[in-house]
N, C-alpha and C. Protein backbone atom coordinates (compact mmCIF):
# COMPACT_ATOMS: atom_id res chain seq x y z
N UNK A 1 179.00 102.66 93.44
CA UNK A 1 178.86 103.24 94.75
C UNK A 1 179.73 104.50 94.87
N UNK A 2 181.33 104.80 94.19
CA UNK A 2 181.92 105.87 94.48
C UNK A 2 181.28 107.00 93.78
N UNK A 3 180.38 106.51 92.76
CA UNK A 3 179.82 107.76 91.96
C UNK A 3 178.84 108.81 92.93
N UNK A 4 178.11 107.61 93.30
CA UNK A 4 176.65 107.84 94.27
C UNK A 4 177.82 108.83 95.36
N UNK A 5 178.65 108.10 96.44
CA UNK A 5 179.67 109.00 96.91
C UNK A 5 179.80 110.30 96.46
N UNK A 6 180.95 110.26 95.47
CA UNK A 6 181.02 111.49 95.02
C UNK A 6 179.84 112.30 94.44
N UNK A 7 178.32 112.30 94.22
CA UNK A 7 177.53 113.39 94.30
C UNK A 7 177.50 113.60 95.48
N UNK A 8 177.21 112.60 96.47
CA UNK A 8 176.26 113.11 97.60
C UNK A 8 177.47 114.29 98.44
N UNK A 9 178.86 114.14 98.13
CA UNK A 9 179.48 115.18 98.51
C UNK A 9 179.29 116.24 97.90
N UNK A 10 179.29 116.57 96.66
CA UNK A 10 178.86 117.18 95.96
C UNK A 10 177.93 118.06 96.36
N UNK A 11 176.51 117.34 96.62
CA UNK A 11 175.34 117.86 97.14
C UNK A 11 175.21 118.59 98.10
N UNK A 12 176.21 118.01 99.33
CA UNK A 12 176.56 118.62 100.78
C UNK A 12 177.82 119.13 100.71
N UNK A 13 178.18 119.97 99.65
CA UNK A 13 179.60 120.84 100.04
C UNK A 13 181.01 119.85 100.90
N UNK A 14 181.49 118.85 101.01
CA UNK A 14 182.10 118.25 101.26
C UNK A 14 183.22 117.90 100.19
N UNK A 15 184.23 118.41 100.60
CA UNK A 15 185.61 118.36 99.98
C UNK A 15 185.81 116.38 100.00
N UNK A 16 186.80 116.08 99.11
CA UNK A 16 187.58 114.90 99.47
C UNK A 16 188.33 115.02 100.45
N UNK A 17 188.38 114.42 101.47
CA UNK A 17 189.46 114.05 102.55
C UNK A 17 188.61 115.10 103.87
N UNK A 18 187.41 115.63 103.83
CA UNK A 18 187.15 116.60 104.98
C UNK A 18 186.00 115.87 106.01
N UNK A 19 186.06 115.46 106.58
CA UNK A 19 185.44 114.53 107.76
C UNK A 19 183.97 114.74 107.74
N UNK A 20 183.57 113.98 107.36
CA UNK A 20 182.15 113.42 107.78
C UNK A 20 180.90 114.73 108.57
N UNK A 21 179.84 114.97 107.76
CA UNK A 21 179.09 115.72 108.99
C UNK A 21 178.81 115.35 110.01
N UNK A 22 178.55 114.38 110.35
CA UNK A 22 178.79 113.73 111.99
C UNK A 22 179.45 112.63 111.86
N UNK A 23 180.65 113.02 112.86
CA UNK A 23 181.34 112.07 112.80
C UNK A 23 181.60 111.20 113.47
N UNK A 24 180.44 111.58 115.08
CA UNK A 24 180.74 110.74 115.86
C UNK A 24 179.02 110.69 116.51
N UNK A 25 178.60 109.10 117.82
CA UNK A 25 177.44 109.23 117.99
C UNK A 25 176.14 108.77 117.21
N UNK A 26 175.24 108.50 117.88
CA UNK A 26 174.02 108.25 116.55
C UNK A 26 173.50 108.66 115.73
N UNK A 27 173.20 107.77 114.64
CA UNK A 27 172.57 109.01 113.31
C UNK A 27 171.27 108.12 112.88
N UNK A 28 170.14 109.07 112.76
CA UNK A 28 168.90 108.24 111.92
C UNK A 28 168.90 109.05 110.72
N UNK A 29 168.53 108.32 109.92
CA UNK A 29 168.42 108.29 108.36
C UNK A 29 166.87 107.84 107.90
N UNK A 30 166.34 108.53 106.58
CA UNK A 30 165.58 108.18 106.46
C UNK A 30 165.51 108.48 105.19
N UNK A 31 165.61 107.24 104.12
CA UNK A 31 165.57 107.26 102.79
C UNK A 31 164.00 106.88 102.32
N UNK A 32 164.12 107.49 100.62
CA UNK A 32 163.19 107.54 99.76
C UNK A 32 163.44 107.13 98.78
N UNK A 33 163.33 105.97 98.18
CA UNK A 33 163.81 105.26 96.94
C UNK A 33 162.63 105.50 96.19
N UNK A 34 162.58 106.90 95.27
CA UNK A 34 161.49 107.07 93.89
C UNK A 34 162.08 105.97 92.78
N UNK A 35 161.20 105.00 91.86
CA UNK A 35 161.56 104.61 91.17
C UNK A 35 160.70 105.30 90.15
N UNK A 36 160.85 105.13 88.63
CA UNK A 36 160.18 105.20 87.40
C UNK A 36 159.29 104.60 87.47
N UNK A 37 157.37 105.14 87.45
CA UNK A 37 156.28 104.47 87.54
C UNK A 37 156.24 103.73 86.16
N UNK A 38 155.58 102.25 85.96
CA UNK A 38 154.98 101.72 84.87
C UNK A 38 154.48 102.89 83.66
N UNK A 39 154.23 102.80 82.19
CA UNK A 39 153.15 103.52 82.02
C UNK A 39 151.89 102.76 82.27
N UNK A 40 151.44 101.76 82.50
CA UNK A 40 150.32 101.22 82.61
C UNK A 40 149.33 101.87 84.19
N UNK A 41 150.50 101.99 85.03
CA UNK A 41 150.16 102.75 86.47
C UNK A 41 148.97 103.99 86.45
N UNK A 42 148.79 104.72 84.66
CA UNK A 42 148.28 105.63 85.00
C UNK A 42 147.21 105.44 84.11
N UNK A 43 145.96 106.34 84.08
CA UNK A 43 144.68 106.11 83.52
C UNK A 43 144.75 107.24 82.04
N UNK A 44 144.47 106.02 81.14
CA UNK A 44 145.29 107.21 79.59
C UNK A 44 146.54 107.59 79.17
N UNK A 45 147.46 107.17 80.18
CA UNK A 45 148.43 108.25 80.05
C UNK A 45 148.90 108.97 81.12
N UNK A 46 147.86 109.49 81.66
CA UNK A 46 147.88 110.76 82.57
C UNK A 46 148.43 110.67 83.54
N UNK A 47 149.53 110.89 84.01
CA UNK A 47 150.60 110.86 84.91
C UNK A 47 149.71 111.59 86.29
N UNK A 48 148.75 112.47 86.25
CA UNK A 48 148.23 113.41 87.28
C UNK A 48 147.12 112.02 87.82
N UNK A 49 146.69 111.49 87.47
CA UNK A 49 145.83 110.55 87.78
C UNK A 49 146.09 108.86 87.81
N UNK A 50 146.33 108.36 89.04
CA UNK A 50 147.16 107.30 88.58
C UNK A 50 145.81 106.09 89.32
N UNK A 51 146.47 105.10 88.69
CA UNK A 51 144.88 103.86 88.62
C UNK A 51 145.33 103.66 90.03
N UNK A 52 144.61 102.39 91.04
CA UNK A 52 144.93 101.80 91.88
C UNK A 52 144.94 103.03 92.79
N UNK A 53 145.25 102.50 94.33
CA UNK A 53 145.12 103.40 95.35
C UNK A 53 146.08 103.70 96.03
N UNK A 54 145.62 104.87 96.57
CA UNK A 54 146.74 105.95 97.32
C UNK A 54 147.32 105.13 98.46
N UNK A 55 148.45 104.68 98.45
CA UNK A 55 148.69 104.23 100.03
C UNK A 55 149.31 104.96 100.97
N UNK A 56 150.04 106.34 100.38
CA UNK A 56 150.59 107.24 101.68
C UNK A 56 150.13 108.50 100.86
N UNK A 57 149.95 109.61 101.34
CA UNK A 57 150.82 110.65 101.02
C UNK A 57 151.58 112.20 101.49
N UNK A 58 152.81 111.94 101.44
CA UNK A 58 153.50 113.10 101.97
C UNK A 58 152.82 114.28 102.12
N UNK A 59 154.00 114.90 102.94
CA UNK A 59 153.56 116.46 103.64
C UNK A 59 153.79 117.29 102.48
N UNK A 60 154.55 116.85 101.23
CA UNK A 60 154.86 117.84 100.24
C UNK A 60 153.56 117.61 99.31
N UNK A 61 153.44 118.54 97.87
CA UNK A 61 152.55 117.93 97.27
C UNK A 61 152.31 116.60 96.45
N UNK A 62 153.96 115.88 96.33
CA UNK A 62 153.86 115.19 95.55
C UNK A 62 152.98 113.97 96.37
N UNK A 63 153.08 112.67 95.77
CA UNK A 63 152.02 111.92 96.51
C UNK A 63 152.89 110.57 96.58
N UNK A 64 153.09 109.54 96.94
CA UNK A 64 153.71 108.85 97.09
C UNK A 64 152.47 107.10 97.25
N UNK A 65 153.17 106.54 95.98
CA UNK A 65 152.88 105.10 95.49
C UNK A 65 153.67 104.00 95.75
N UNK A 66 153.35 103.22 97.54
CA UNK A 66 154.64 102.31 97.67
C UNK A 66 154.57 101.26 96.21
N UNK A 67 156.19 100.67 97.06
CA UNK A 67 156.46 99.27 95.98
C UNK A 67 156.47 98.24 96.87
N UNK A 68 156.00 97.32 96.02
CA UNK A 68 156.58 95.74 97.29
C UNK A 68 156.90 94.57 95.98
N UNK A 69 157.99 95.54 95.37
CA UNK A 69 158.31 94.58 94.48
C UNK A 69 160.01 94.51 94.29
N UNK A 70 160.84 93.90 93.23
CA UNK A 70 162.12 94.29 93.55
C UNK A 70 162.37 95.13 92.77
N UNK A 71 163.87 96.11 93.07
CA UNK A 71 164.74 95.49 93.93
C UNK A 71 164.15 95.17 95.95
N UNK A 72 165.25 94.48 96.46
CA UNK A 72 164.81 94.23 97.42
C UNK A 72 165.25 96.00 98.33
N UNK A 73 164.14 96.10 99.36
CA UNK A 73 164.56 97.51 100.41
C UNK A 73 165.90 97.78 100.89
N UNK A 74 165.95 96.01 101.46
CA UNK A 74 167.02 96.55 102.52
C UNK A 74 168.70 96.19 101.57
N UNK A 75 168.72 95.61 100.66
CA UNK A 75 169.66 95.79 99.73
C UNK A 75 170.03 97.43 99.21
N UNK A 76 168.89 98.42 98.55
CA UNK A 76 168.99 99.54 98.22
C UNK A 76 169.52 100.40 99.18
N UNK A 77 168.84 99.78 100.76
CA UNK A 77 169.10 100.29 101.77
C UNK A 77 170.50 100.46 102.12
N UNK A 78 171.39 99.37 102.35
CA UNK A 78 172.39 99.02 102.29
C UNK A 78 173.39 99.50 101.99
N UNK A 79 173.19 99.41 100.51
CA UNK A 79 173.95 100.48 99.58
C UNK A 79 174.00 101.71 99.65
N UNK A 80 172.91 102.20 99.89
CA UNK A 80 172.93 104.14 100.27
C UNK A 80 174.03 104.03 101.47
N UNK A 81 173.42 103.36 102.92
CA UNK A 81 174.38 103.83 104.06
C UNK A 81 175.57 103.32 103.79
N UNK A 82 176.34 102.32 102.74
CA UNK A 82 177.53 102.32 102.81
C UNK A 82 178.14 103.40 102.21
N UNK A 83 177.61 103.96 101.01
CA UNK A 83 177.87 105.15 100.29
C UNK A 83 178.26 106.07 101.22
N UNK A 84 177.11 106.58 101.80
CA UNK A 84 177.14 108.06 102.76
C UNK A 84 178.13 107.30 104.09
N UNK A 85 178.94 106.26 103.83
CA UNK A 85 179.87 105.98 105.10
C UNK A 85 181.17 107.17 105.12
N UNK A 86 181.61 107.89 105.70
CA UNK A 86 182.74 109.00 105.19
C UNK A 86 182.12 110.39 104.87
N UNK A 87 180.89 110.02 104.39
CA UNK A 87 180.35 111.39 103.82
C UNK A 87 179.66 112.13 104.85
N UNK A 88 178.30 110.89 105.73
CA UNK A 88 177.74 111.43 106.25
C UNK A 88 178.00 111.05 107.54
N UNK A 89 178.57 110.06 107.76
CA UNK A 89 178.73 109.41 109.12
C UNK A 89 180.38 109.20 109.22
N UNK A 90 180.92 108.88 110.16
CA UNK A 90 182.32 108.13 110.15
C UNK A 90 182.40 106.55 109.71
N UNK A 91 180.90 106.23 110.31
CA UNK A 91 180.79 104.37 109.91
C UNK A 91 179.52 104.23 110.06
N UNK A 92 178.90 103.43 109.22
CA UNK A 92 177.44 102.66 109.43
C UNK A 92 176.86 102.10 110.55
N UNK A 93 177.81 101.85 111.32
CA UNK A 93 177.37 101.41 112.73
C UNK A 93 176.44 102.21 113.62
N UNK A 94 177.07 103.65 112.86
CA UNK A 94 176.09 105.28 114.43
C UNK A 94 175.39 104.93 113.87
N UNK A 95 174.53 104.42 112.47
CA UNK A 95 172.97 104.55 112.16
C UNK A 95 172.25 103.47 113.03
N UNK A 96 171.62 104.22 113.98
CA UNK A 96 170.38 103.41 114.83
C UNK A 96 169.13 103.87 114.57
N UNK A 97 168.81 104.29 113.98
CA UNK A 97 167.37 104.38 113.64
C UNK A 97 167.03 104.75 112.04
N UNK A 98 166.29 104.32 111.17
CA UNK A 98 165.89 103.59 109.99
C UNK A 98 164.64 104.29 109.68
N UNK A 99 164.33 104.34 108.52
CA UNK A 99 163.32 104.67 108.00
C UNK A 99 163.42 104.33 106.61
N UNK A 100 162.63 103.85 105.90
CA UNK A 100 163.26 103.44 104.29
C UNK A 100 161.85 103.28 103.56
N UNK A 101 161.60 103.76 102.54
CA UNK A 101 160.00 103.21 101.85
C UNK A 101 160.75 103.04 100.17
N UNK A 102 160.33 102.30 99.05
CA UNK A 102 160.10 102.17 98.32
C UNK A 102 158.78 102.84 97.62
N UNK A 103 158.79 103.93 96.29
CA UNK A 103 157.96 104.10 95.98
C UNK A 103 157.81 104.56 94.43
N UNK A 104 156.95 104.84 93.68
CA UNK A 104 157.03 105.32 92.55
C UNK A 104 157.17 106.73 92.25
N UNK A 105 158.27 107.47 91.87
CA UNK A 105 157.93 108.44 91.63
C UNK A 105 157.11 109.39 90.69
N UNK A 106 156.53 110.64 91.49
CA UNK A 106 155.12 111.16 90.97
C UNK A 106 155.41 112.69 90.73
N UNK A 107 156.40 112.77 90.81
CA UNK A 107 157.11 114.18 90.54
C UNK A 107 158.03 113.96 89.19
N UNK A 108 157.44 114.88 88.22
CA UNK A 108 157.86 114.95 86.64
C UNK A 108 159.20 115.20 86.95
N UNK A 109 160.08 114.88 85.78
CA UNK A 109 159.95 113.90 84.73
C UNK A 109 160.01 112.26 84.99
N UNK A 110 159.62 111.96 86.68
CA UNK A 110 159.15 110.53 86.80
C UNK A 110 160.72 109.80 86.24
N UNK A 111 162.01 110.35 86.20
CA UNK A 111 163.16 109.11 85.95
C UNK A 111 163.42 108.66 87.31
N UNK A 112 163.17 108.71 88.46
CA UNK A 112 163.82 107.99 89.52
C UNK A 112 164.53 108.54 90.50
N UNK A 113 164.54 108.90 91.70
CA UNK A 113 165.73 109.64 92.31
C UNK A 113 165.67 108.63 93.96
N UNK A 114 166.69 109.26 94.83
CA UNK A 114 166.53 108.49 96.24
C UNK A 114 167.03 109.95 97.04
N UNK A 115 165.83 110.07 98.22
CA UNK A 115 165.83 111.32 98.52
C UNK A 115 167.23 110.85 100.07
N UNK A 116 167.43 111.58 100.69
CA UNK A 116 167.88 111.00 102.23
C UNK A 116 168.20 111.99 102.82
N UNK A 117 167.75 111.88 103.67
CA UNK A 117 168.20 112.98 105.01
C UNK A 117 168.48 111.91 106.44
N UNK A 118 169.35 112.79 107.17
CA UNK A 118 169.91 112.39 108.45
C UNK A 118 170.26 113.44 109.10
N UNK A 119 170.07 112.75 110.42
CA UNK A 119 170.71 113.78 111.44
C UNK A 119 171.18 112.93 112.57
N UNK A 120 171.61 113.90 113.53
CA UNK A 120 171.97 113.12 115.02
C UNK A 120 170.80 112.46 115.96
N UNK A 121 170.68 111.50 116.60
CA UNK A 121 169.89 110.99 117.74
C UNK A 121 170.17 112.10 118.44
N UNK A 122 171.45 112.77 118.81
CA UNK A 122 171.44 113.47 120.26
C UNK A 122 170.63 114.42 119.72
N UNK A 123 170.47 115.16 118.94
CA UNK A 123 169.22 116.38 118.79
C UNK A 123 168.06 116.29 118.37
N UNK A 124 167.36 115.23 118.24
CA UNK A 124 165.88 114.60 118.63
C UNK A 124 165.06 115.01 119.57
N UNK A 125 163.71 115.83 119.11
CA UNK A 125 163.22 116.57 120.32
C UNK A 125 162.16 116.04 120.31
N UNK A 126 161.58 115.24 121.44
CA UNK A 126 160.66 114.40 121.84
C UNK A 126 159.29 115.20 122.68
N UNK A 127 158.07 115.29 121.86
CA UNK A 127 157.26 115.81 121.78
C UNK A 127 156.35 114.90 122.94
């Protein structure tokens, strides 16, 4: 977990010891757990064409293949927001609102990543 820590500071310009991007108030989060697809997942080989059906896909181009297998969500889940506790929040508690999918990743070289973004509840603009 301190590793995962220390990138995600990394990632967001965050010194050791420099307070949290929000540090106070609600925060929603919304993670992306890419795992490494099967090779069997795809037809030949072909990573561009994958067997079985589309169940979402994102606003970007890549395409997104849930999982409903393990590890379990809200364990992975878990673990991210304790990580980003200090980094991104002051404590796990401001996170009130959730978003989390499990999926295969479909963006080369396909090893695995977990995307996350957050922000504040108070700047939520309700359409």
């Amino acid at each position: 977990m301190k590793q995962f820590a220390t990138e995600a500071r990394s990632e967001l310009g965050i010194g050791i010891g420099e307070p949290p991007i929000l540090p106070a108030g609600p925060v929603w989060v919304r993670v992306r757990l890419y795992k490494r697809p099967p090779q069997n997942m795809f037809v030949n080989g072909n990573r561009t064409r994958p067997k079985g059906k589309l169940l979402q896909a994102s606003q970007s181009d890549s395409t997104e293949y849930t999982i409903s297998m393990k590890p379990d969500t809200d364990n992975c889940l878990k673990f991210v927001l304790d990580a980003l506790t200090g980094v991104g929040w002051m404590d796990d508690f401001q996170v009130c609102k959730l978003d989390a999918m499990k999926c295969y990743d479909s963006v080369a070289p396909f090893t695995g990543r977990t995307l996350i973004e957050f922000g504040s509840l108070d700047e939520l603009v309700h359409f």
